[in-house]
N, C-alpha and C. Protein backbone atom coordinates (compact mmCIF):
# COMPACT_ATOMS: atom_id res chain seq x y z
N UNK A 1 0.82 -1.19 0.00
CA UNK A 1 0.00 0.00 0.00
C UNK A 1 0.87 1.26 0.00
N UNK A 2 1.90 1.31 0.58
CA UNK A 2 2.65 2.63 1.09
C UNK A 2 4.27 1.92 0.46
N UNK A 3 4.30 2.66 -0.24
CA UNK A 3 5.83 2.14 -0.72
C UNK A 3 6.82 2.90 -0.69
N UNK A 4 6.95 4.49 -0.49
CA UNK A 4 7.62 5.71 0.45
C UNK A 4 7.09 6.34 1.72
N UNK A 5 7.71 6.07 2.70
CA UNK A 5 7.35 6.61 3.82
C UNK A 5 8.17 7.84 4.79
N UNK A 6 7.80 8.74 4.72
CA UNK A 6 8.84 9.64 5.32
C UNK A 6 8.53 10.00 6.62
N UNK A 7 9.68 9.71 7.42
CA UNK A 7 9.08 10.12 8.98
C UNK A 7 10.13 11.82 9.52
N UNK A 8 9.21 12.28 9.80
CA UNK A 8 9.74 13.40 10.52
C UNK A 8 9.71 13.10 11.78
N UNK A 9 11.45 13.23 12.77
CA UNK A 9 11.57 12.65 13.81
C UNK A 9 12.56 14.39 14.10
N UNK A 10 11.87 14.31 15.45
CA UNK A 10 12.65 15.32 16.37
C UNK A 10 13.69 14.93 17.12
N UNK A 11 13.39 14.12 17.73
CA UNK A 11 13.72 13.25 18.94
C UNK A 11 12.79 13.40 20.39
N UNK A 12 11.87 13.93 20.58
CA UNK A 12 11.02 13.82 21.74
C UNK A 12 10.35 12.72 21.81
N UNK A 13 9.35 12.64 23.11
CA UNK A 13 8.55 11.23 23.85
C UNK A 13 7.60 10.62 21.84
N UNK A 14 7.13 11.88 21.31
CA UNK A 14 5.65 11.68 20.52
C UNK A 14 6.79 11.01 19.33
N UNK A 15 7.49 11.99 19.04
CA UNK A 15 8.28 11.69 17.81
C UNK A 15 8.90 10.31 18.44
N UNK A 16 9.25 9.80 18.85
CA UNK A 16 9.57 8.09 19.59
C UNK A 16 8.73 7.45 18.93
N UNK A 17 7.47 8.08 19.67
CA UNK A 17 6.29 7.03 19.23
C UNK A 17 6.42 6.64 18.02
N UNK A 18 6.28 8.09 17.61
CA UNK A 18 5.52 7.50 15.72
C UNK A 18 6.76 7.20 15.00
N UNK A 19 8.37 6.91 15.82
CA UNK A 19 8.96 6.50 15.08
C UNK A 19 8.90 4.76 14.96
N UNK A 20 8.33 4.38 15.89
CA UNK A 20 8.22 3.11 16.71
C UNK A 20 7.10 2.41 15.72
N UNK A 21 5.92 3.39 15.30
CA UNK A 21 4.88 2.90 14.67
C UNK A 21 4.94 3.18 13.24
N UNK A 22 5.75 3.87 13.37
CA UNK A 22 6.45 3.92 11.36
C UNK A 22 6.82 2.64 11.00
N UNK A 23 8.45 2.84 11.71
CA UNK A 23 8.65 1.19 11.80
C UNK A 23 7.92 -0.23 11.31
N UNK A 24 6.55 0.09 12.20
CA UNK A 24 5.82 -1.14 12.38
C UNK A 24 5.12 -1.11 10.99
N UNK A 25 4.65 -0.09 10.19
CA UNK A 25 3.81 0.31 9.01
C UNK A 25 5.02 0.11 7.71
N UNK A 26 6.01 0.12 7.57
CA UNK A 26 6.74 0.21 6.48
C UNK A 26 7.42 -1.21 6.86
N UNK A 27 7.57 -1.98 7.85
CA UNK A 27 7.66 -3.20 8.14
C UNK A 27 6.70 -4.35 6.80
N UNK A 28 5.50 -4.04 7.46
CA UNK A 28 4.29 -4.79 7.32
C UNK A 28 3.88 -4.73 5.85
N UNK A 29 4.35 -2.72 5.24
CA UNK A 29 4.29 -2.94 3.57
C UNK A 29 5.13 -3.07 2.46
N UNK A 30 6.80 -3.53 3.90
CA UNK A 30 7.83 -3.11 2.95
C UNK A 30 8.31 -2.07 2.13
N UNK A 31 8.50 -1.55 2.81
CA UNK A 31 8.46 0.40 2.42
C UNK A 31 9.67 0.55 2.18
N UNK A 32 9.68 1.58 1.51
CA UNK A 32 11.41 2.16 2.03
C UNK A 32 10.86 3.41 2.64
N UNK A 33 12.00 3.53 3.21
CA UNK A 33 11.66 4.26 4.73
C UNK A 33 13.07 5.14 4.79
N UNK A 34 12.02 6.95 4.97
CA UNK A 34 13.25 7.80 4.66
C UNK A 34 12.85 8.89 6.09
N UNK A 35 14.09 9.47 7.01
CA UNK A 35 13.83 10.29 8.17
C UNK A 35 14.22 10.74 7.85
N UNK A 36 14.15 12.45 8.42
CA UNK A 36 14.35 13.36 8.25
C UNK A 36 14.20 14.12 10.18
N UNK A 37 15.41 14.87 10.07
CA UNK A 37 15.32 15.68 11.07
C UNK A 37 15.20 17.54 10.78
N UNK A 38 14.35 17.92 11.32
CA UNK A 38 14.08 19.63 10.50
C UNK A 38 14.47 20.37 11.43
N UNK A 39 16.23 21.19 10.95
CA UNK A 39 16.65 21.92 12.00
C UNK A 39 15.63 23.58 11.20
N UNK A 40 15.81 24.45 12.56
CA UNK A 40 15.18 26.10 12.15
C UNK A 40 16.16 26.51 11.42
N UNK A 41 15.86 27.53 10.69
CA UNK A 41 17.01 28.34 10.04
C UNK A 41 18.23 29.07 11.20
N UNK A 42 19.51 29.19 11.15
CA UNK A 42 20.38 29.96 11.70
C UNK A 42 19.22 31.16 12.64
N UNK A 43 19.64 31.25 13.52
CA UNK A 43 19.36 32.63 14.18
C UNK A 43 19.96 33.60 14.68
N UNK A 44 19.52 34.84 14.35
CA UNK A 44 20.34 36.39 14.06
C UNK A 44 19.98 37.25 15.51
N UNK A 45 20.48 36.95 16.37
CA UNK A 45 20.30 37.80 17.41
C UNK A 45 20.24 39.46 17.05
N UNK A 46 19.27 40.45 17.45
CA UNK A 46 19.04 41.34 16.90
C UNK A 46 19.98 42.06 18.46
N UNK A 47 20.65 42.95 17.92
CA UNK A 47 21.30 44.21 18.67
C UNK A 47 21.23 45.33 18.34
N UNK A 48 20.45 46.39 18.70
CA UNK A 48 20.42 47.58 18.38
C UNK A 48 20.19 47.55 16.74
N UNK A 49 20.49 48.34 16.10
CA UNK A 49 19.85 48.54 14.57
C UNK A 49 20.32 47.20 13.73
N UNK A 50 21.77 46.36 14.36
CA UNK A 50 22.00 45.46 13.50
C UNK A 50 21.88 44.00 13.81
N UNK A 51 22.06 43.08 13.11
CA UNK A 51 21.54 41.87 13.57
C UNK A 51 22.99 40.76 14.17
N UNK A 52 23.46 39.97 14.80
CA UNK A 52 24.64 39.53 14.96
C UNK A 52 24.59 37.95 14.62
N UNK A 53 25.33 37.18 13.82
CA UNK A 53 25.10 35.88 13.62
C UNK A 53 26.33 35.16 14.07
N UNK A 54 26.23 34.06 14.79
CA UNK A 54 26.85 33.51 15.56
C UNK A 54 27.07 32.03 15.44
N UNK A 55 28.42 31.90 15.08
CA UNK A 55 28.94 30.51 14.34
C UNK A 55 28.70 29.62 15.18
N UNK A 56 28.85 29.56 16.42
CA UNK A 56 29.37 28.67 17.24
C UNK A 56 27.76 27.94 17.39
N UNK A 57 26.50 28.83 17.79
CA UNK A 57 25.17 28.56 18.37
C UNK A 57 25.20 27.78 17.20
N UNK A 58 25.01 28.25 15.60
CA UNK A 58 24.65 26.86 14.57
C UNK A 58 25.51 25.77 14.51
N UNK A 59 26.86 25.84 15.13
CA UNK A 59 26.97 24.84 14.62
C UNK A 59 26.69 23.63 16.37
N UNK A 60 26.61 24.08 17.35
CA UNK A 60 25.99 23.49 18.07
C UNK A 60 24.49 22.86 17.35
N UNK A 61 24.14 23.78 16.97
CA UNK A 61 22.14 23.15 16.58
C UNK A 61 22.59 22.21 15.87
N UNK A 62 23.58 22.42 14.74
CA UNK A 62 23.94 21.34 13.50
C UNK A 62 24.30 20.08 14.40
N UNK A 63 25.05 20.41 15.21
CA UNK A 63 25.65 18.49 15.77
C UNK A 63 24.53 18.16 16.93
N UNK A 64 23.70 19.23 17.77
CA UNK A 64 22.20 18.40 18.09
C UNK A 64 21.50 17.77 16.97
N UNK A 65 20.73 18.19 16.10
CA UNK A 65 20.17 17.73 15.03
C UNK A 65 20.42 16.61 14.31
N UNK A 66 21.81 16.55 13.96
CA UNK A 66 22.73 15.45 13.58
C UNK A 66 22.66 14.68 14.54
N UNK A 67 22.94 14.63 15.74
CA UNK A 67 22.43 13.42 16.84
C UNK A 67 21.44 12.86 16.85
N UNK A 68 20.44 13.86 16.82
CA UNK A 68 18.46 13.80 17.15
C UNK A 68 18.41 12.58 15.29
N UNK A 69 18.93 12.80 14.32
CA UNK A 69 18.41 11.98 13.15
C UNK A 69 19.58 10.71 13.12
N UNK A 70 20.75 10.90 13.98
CA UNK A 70 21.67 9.24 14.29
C UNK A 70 20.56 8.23 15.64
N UNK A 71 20.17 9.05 16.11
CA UNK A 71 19.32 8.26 17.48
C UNK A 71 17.93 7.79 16.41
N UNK A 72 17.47 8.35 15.92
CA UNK A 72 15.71 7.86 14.72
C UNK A 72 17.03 6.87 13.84
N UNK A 73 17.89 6.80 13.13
CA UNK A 73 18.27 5.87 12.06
C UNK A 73 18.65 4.53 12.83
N UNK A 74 19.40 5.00 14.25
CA UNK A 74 19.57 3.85 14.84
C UNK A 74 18.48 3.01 15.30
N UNK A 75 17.39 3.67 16.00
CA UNK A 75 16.63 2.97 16.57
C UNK A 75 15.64 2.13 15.53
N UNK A 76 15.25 2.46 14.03
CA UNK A 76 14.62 2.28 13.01
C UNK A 76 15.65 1.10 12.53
N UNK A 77 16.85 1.06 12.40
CA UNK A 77 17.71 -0.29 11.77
C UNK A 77 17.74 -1.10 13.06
N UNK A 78 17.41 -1.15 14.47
CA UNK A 78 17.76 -2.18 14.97
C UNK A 78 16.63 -3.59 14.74
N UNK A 79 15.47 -3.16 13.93
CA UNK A 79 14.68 -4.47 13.83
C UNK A 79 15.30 -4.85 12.20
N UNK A 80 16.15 -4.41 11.77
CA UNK A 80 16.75 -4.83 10.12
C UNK A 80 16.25 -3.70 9.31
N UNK A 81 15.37 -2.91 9.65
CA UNK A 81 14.92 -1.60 8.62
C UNK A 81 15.44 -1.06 7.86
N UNK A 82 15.92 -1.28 6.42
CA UNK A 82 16.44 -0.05 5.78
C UNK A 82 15.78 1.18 5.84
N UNK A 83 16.88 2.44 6.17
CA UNK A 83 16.39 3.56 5.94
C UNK A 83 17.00 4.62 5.78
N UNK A 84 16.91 5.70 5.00
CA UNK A 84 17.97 6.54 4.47
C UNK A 84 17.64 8.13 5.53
N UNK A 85 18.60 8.58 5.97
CA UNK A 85 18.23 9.82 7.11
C UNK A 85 18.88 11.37 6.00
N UNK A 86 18.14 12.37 6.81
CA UNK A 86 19.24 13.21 6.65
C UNK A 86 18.41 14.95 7.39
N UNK A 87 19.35 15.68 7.41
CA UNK A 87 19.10 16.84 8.36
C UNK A 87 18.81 18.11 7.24
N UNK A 88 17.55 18.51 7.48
CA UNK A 88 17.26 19.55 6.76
C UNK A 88 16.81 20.70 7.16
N UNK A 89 17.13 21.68 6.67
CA UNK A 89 17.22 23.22 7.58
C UNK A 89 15.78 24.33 6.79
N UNK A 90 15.08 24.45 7.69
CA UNK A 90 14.52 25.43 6.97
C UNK A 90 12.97 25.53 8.40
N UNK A 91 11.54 25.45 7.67
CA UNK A 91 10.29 25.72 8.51
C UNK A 91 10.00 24.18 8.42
N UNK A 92 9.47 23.50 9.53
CA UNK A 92 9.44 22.29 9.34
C UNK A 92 8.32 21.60 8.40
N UNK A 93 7.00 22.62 8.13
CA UNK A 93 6.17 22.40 7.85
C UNK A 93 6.23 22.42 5.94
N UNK A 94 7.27 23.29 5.70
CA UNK A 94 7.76 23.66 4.28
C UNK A 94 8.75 22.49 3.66
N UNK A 95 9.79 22.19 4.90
CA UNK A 95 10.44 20.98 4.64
C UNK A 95 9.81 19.47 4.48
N UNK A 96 9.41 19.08 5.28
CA UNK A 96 8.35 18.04 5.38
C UNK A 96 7.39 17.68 4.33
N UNK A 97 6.65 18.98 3.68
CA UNK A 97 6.05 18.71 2.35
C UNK A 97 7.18 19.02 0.86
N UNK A 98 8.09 19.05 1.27
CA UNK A 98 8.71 19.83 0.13
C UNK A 98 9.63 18.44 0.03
N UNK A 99 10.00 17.84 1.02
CA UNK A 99 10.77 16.13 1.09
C UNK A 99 10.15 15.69 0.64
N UNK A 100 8.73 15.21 0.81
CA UNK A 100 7.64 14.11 0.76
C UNK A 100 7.36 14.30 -0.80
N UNK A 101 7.12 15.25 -1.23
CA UNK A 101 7.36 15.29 -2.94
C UNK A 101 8.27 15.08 -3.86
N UNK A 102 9.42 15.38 -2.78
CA UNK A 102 10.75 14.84 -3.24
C UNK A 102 11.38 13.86 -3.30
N UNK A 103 10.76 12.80 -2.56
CA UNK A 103 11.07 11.57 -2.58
C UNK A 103 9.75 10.72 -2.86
N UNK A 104 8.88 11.37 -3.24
CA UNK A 104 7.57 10.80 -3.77
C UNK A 104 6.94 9.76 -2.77
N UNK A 105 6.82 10.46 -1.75
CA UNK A 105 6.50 9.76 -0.34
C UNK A 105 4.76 9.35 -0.83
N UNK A 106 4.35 8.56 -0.41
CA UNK A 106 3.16 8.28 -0.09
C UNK A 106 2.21 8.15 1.06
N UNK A 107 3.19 8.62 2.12
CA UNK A 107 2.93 8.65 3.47
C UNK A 107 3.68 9.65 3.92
N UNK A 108 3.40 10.31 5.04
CA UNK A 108 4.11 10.99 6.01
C UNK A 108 3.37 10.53 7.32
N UNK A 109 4.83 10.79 8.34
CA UNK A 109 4.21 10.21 9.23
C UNK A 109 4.90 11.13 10.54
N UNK A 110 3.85 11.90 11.24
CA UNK A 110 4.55 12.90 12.31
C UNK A 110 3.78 12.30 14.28
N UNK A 111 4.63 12.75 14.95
CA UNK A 111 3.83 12.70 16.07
C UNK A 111 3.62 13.84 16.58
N UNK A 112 2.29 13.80 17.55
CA UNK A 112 1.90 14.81 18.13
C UNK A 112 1.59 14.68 19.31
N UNK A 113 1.88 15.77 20.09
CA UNK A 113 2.80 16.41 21.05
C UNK A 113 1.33 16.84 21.76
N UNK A 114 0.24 16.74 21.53
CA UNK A 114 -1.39 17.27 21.80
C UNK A 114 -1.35 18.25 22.74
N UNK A 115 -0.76 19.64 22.02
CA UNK A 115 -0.88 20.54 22.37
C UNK A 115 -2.34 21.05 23.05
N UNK A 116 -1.98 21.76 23.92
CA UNK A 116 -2.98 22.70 24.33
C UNK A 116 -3.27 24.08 24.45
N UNK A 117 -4.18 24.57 24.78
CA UNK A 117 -4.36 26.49 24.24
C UNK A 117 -3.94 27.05 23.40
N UNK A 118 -3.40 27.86 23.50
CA UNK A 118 -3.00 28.79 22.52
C UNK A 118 -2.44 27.99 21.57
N UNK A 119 -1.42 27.39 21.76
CA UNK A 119 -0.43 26.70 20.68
C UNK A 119 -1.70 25.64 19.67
N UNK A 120 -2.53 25.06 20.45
CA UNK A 120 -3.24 24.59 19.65
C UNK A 120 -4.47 25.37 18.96
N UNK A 121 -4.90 26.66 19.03
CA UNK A 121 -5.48 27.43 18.27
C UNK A 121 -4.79 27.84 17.15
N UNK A 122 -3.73 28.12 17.42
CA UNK A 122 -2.37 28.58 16.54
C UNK A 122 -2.12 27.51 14.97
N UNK A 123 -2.21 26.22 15.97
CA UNK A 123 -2.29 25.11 14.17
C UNK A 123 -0.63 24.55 14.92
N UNK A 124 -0.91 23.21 15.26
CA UNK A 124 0.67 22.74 15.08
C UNK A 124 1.40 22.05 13.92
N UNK A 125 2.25 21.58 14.12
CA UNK A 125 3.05 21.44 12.86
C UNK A 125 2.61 20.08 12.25
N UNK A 126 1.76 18.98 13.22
CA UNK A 126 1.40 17.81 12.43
C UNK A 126 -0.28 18.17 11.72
N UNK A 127 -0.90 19.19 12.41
CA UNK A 127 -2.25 19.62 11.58
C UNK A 127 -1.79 20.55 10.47
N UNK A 128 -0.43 21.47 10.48
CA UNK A 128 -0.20 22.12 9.31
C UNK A 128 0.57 21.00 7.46
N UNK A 129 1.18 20.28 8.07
CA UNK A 129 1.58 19.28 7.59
C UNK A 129 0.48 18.26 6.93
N UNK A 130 -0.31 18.00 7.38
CA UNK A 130 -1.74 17.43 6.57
C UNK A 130 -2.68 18.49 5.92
N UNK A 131 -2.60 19.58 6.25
CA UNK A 131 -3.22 20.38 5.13
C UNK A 131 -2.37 21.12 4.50
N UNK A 132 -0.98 20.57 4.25
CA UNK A 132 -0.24 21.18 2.94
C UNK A 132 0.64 19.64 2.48
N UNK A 133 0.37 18.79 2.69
CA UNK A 133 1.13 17.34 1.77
C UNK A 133 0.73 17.08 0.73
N UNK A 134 1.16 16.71 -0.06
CA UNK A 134 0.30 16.07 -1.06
C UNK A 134 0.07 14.53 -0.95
N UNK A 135 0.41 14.16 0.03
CA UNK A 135 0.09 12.38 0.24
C UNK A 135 -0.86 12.17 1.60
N UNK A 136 -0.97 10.94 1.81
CA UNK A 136 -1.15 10.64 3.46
C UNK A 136 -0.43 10.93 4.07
N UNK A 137 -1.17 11.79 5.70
CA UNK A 137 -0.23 11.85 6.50
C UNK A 137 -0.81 10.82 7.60
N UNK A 138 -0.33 10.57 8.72
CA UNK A 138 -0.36 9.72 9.69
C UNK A 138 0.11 10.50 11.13
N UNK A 139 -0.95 11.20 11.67
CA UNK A 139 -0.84 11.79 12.92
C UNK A 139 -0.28 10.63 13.60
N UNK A 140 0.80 10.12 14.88
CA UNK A 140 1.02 9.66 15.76
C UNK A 140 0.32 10.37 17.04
N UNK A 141 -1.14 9.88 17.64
CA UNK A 141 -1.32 10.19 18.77
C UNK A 141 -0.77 9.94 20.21
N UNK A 142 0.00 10.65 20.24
CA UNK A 142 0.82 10.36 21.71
C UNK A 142 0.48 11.18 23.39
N UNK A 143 -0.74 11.80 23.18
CA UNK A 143 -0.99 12.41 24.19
C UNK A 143 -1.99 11.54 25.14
């Protein structure tokens, strides 16, 4: 049924989950199975009229991120899973659909974090992500 599956993995409790139940779904249809970790763009600390950008903070985010998508590739190959990872920088919600077309996903698969108040009036990133994919997505309910 699903023969590209792309999981967007953070590394938190939800993103576990639905990496756990990806797994189990691209198992069962023989998928190939592609993660992705979505770092933010660089950030420009604003000082007075000018903005200051700071090597050291990205490249910290770069080797978190890079960890956060070695911990999803590892834990996804220890049942035999092939799966291809990689770290992509930008809005997660832009990346995520902009991968999933790019690798002609037929699935996406995010967890959620079941926000509350504000943040969930606001639209989170696994309800923005199903109304801009062009495939299935697969909420992971983890709340």
């Amino acid at each position: 049924m699903y023969k590209r599956i792309l999981l967007a993995y953070d590394g938190s409790e939800p993103g576990q989950k639905a990496l756990l139940d990806c797994r189990d779904v691209a198992h069962l249809n023989q998928s190939e199975l592609f993660l992705i970790a979505v770092r933010p763009p660089p950030a420009v600390f604003i000082g007075g009229e000018s903005g200051i950008y700071d090597p050291k903070i990205e490249e910290e985010e770069e080797a978190q991120y890079k960890a956060i998508l070695e911990d999803g590739l590892k834990r996804l190959s220890e049942k035999g899973q092939a799966v291809k990872g990689e770290v992509v920088v930008g809005d997660a919600v832009a990346e995520i659909s902009a991968h999933a077309a790019k690798i002609g996903a037929d699935l996406i698969v995010v967890g959620n974090k079941g926000m509350r108040g504000a943040g969930r009036i606001l639209g989170s990133v696994p309800n923005k992500v199903a109304h801009h994919a062009s495939c299935s997505v697969l909420i992971v309910n983890t709340a």
